[in-house]
Protein backbone atom coordinates (compact mmCIF):
# COMPACT_ATOMS: atom_id res chain seq x y z
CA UNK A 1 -8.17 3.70 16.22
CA UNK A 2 -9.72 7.05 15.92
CA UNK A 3 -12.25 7.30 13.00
CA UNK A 4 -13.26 10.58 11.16
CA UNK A 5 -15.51 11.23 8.24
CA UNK A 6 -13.55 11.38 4.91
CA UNK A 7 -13.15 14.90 3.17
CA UNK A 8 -14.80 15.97 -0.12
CA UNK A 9 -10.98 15.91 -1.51
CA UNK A 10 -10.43 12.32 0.26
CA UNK A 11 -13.64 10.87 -1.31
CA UNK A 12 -13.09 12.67 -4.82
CA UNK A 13 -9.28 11.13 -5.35
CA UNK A 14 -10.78 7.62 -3.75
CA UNK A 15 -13.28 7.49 -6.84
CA UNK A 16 -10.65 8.50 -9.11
CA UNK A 17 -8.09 6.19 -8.46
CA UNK A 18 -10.81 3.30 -8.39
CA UNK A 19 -12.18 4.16 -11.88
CA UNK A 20 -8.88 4.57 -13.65
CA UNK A 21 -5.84 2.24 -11.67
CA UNK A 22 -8.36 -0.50 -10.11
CA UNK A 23 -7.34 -3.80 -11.92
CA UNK A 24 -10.76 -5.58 -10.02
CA UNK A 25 -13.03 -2.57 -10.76
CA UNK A 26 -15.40 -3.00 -14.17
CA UNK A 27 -17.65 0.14 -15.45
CA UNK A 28 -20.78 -2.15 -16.03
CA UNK A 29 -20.41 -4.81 -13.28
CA UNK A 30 -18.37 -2.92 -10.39
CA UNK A 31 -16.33 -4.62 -7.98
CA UNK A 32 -15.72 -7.66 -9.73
CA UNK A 33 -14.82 -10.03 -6.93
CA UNK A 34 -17.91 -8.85 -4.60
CA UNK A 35 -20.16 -9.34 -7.87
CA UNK A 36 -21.78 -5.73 -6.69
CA UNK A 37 -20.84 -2.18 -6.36
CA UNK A 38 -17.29 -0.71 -5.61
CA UNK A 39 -16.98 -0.90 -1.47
CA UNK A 40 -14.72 2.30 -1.86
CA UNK A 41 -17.43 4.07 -3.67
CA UNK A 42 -19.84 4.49 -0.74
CA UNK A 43 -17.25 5.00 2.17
CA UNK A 44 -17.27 7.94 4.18
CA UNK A 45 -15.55 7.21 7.29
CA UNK A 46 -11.56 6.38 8.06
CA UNK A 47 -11.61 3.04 9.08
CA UNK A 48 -11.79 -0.26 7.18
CA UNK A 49 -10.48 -0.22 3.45
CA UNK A 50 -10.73 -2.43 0.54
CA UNK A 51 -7.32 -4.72 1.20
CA UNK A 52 -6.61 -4.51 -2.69
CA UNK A 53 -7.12 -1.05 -2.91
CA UNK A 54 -4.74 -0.21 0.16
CA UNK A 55 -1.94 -2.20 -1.23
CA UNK A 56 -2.36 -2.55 -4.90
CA UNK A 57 -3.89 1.29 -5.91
CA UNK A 58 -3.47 3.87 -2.41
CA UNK A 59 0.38 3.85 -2.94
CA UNK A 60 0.06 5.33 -5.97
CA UNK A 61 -0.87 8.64 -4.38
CA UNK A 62 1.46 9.11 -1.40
CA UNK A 63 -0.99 12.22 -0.31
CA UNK A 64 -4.09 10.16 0.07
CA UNK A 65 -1.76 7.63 1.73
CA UNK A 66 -0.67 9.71 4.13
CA UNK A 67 -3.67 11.36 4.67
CA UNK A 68 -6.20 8.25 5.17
CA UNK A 69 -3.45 6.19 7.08
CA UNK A 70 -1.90 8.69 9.38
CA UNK A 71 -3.14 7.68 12.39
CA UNK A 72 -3.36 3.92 11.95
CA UNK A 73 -1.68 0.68 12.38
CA UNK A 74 -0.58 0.99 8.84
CA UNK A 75 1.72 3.47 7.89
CA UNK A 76 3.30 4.60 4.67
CA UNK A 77 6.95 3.37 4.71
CA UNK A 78 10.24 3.95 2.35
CA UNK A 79 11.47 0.51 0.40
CA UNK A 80 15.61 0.48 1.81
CA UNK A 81 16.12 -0.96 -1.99
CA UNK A 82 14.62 0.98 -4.62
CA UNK A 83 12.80 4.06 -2.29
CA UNK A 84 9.30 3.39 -3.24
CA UNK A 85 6.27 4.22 -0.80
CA UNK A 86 4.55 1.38 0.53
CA UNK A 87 2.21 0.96 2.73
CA UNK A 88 3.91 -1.14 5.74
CA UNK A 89 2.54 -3.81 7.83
CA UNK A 90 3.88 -5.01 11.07
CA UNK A 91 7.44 -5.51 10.34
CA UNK A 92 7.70 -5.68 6.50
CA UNK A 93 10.48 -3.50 5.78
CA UNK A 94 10.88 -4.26 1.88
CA UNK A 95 7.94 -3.12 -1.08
CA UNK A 96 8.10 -6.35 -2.99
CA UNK A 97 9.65 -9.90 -2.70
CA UNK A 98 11.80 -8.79 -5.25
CA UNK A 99 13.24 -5.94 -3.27
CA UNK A 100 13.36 -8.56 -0.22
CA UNK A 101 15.47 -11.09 -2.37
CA UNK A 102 17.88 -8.41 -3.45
CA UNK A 103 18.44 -7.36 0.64
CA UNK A 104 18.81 -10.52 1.53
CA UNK A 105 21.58 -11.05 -1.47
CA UNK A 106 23.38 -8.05 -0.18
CA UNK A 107 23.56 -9.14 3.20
CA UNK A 108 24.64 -12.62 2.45
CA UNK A 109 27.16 -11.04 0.54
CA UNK A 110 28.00 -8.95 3.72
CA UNK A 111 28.50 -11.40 5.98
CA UNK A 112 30.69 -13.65 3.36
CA UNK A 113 32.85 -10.93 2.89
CA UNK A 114 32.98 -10.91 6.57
CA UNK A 115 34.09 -14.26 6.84
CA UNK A 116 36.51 -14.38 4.57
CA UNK A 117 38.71 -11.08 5.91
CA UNK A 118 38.73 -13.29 9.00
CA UNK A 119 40.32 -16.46 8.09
């Protein structure tokens, strides 16, 4: 993995997105579950990311997601239920357990209806 300093723009929407959609960030405390400052605050290099803040608050700006996860393992994906952006690991091909449920619903469905034309 190829790693390359962060842009003004990159670093800028980062610190945005923290302060406002961050559900572990605090004004007065910081990063609430490292009991210290905001990891995301200080990065400047591509690279290693907050977990939370890739899956939880980066999909929320498809541009930044795109941009910061271009060229890594973890790519921004479409949800095949409701079309969402997500960012995709491995072979997760659903957003949510919800939208998983729902696919596998519709292709139980599927195959019954299968079945049934047959006999």
């Amino acid at each position: 993995m190829d790693s390359r300093e962060l842009t003004r723009w990159e670093r800028a929407v980062i610190r945005t997105l923290v302060v406002r959609e961050c559900a572990n960030y605090d004004r007065e405390d910081g990063c609430i579950p490292l009991a210290s400052d905001c990891y995301m605050f200080h990065k400047w290099w591509t690279g290693s990311y907050c977990l939370y803040f890739v899956r939880a608050v980066l999909p929320l700006d498809p541009a930044l997601m795109v941009s910061l996860l271009a060229n890594t393992e973890v790519s921004p994906r479409t949800c095949g239920i409701c079309g969402q952006e997500f960012a995709g690991h491995g072979r997760q091909r659903y957003c949510s357990p919800r939208c998983a449920k729902a696919a596998q619903r519709r292709m139980q469905r599927e195959y019954m209806r299968k079945r049934r034309d047959k006999c």
